[in-house]
Protein backbone atom coordinates (compact mmCIF):
# COMPACT_ATOMS: atom_id res chain seq x y z
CA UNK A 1 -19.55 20.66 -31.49
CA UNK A 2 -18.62 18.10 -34.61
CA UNK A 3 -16.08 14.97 -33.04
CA UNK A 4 -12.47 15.70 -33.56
CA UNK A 5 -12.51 19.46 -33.09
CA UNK A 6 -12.00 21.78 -30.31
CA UNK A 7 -11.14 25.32 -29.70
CA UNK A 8 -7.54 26.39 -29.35
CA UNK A 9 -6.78 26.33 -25.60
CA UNK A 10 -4.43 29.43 -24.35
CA UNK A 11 -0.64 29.10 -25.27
CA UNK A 12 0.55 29.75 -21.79
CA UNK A 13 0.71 27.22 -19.19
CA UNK A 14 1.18 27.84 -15.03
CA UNK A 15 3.14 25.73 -13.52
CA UNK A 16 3.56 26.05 -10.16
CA UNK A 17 5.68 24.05 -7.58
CA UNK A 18 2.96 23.45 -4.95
CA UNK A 19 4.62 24.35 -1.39
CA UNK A 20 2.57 23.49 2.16
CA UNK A 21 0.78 21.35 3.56
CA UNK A 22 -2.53 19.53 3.03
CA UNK A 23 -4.86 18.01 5.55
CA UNK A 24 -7.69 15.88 4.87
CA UNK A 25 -10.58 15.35 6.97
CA UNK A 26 -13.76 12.79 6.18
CA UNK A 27 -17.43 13.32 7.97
CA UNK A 28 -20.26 11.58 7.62
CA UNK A 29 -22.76 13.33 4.72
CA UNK A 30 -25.23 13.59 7.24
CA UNK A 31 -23.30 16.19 9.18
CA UNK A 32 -21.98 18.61 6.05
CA UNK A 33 -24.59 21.38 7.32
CA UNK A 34 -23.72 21.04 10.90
CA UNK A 35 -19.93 21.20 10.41
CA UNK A 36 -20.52 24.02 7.73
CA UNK A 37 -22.53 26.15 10.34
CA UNK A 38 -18.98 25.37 12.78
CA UNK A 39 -16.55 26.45 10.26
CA UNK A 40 -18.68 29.62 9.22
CA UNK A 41 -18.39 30.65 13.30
CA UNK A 42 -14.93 30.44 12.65
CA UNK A 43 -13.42 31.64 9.93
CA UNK A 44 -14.60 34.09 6.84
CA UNK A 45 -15.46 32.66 3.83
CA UNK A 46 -13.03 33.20 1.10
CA UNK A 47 -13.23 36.67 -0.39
CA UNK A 48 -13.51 35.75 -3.91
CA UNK A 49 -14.64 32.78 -4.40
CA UNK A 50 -16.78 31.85 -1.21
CA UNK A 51 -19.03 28.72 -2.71
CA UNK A 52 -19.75 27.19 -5.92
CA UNK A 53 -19.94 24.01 -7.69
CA UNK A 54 -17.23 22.15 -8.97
CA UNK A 55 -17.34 19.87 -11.98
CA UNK A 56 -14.46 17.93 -12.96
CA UNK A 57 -13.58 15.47 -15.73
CA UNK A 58 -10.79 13.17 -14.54
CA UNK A 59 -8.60 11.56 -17.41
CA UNK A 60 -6.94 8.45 -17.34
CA UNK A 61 -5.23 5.83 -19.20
CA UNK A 62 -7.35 2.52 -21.20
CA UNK A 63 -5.65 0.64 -17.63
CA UNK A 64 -6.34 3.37 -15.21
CA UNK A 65 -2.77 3.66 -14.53
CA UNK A 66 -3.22 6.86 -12.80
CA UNK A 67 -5.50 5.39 -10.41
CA UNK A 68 -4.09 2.26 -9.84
CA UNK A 69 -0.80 4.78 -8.80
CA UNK A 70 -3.30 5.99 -6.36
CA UNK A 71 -4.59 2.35 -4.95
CA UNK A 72 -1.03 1.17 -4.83
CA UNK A 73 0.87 4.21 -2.93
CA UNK A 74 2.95 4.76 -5.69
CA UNK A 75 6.14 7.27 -5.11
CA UNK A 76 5.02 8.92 -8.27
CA UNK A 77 1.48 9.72 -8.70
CA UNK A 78 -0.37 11.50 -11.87
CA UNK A 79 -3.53 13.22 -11.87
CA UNK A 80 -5.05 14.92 -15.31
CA UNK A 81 -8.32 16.44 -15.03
CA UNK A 82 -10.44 19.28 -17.09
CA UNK A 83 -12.01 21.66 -14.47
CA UNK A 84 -14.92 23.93 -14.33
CA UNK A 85 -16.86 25.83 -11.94
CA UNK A 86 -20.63 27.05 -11.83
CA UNK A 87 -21.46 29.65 -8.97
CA UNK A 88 -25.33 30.32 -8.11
CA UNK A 89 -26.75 28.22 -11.22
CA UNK A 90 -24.21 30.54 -13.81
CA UNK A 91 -22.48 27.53 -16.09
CA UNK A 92 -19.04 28.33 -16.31
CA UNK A 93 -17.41 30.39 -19.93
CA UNK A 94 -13.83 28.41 -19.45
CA UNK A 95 -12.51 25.66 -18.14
CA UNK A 96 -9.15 24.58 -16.66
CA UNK A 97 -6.93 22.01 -18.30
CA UNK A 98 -4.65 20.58 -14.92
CA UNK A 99 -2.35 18.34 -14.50
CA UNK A 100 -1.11 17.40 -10.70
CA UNK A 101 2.33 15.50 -10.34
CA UNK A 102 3.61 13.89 -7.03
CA UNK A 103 6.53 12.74 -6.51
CA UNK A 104 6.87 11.89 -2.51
CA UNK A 105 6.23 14.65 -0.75
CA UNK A 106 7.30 16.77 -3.62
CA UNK A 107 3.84 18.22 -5.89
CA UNK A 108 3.89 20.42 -8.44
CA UNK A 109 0.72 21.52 -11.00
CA UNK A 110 0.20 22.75 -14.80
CA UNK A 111 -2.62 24.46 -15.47
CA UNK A 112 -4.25 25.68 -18.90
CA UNK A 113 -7.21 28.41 -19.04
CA UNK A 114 -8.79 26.40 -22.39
CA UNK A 115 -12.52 27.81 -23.81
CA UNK A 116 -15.02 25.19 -23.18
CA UNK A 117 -18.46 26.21 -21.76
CA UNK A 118 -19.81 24.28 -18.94
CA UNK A 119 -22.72 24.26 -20.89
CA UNK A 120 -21.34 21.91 -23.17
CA UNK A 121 -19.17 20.16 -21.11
CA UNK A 122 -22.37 19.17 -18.76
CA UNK A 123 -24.03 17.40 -22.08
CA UNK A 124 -21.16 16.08 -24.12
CA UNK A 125 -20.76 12.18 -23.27
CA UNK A 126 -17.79 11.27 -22.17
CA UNK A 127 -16.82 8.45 -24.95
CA UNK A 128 -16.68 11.44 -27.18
CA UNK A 129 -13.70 11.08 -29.53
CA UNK A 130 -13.34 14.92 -29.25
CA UNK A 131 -12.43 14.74 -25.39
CA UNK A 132 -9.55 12.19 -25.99
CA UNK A 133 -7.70 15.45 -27.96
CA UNK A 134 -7.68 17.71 -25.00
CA UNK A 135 -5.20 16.53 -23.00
CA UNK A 136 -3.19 16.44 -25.84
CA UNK A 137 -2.76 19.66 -25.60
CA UNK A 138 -0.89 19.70 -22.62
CA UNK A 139 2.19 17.41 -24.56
CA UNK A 140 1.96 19.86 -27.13
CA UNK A 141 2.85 22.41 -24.32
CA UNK A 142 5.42 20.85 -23.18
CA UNK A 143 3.68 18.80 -20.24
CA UNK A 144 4.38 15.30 -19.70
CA UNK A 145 1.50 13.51 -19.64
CA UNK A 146 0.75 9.69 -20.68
CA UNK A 147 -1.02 9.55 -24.30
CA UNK A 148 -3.90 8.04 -24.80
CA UNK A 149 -5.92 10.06 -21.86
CA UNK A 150 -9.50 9.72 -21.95
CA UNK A 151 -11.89 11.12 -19.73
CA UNK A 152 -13.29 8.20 -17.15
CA UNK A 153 -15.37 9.77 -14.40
CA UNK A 154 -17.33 13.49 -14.27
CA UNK A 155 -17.35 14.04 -10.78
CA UNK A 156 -19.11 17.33 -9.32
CA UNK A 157 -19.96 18.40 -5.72
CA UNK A 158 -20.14 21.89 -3.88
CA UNK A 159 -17.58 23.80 -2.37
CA UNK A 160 -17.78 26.14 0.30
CA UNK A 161 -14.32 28.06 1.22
CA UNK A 162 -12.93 29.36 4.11
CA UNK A 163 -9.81 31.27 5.50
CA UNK A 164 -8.71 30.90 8.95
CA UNK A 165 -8.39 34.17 10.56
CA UNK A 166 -4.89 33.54 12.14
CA UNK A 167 -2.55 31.12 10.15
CA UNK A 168 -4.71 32.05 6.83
CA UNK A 169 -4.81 28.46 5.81
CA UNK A 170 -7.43 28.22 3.17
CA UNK A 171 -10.32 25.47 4.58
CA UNK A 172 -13.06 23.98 1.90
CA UNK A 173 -15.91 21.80 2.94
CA UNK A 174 -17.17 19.51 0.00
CA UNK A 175 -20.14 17.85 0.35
CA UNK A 176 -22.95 16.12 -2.20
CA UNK A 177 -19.86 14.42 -4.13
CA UNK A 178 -21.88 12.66 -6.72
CA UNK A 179 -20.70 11.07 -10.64
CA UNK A 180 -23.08 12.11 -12.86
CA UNK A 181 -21.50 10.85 -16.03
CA UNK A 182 -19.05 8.27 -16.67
CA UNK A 183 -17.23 6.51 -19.91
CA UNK A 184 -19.57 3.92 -20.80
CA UNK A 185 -16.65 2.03 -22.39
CA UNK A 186 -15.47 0.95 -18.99
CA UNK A 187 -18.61 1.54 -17.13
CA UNK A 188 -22.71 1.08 -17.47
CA UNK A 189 -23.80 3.88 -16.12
CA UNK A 190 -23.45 6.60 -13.58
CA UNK A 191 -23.92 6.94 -9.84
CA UNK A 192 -25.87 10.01 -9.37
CA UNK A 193 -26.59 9.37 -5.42
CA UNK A 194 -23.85 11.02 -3.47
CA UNK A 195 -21.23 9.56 -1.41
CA UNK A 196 -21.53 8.83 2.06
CA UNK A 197 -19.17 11.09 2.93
CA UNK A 198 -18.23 14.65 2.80
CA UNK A 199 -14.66 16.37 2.93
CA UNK A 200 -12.47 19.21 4.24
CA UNK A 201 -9.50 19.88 3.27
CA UNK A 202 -6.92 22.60 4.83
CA UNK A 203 -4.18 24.00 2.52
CA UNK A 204 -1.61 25.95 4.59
CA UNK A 205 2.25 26.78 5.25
CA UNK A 206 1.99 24.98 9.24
CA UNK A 207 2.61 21.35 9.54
CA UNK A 208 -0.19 21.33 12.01
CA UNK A 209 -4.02 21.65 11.78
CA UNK A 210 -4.44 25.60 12.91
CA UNK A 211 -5.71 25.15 16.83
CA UNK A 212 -9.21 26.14 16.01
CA UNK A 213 -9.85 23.62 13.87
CA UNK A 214 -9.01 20.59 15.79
CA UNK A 215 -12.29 19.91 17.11
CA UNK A 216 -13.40 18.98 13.80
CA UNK A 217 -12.45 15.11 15.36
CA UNK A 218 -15.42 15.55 18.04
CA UNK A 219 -17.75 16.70 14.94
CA UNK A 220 -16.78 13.32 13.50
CA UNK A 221 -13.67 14.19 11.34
CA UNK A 222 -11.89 11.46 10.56
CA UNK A 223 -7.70 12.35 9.02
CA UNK A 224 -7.66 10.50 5.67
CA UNK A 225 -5.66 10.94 2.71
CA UNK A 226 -9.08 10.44 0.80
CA UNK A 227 -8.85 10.85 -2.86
CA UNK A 228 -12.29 11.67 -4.59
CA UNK A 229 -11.23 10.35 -7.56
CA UNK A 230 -10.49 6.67 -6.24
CA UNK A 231 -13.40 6.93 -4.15
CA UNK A 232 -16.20 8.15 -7.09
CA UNK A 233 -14.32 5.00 -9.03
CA UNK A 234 -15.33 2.78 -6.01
CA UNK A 235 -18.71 4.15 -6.04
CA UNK A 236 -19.49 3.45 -9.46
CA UNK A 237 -17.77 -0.06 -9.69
CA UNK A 238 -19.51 -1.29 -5.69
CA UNK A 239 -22.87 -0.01 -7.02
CA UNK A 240 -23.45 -0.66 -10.64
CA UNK A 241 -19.94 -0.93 -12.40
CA UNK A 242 -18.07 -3.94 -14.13
């Protein structure tokens, strides 16, 4: 695809107020499979979109104000990120333009179906000039987001989903979290080893983890407000970043 051009994204963006709560839980890599075999004694998988790989391309500013919002606790906190998903080895047809706003407690999400193949996402570096004009197409939507986005880190892992039979909070487990493409204006290269650490997240209406799921602690949970973002960005920089 030539620099400088893209396909028109859809005119009609979802925004949605997100209501809930959200729990994070780190383990240790070396457990994913164990804990995985635990929640699948538990709870069905989710009945549409049960596992799959996720691939996302998270924007930021030349500074990396958005993550530095994320390193400093900020009230106000801005993610922007171009989503896709590949299930059993099928590259995605679309891809989701987000963007994720926080203010306290308070979150709320925009969200753009736009027409870029995984295909071509998964080979198109990330200094390209054409992926600094997608966000852009959230402003012209009416979004607010900062100009001069560019995409800083691809960061993809697998995600296996869950629903928990009784307070149908929706559970993933994500585990091989690796970067395997970064903007080689602010970095050298990529990290393609994964993190140390895997994640689960619950997503529900209760203010409490659902009863069953409290013994992920003895499995070696640990309740984090971990941000894959910040921690793919540590990754990178600890290992072979400037």
């Amino acid at each position: 695809m030539p620099a400088n051009t893209l396909p028109q994204p859809a005119t009609q963006v979802t925004h949605e107020a997100v209501a809930g709560h959200e729990h994070k839980f780190t383990i240790d890599a070396r457990q994913a499979d164990a804990v995985r075999r635990w929640l699948r004694s538990l709870c069905p998988p989710d009945p549409l979109f049960p596992h799959g790989i996720v691939n996302s391309f998270y924007f930021d500013t030349p500074a990396l104000d958005h993550l530095l919002e994320k390193i400093n606790s900020d009230y106000f906190k801005t993610k922007v990120r171009l989503r896709w998903y590949d299930v059993e080895n099928r590259p995605a047809s679309s891809a989701f333009l987000e963007a994720k706003f926080r203010v306290g407690s308070r979150r709320h999400k925009a969200r753009v179906e736009v027409p870029f193949e995984g295909a071509w996402l998964s080979r198109v570096p990330l200094e390209d000039p054409a992926l600094r004009l997608i966000p852009e197409r959230l402003r012209e939507l009416g979004v607010p987001v900062a100009p001069a986005l560019r995409p800083v880190l691809w960061i993809r892992y697998r995600r296996d989903r869950f629903v928990d039979p009784i307070t149908r909070a929706r559970i993933s487990l994500d585990t091989h979290i690796t970067v395997p493409g970064v903007n080689h204006e602010l970095f050298d290269r990529a990290s393609p080893l994964p993190l140390a650490a895997a994640v689960v997240e619950i997503k529900g209406r209760a203010t409490d983890v659902p009863d069953a799921l409290r013994r992920l602690t003895g499995l070696g949970g640990r309740k984090t407000s971990f941000s894959k973002y910040l921690a793919c960005y540590h990754h990178v920089v600890d290992g072979v970043g400037r």
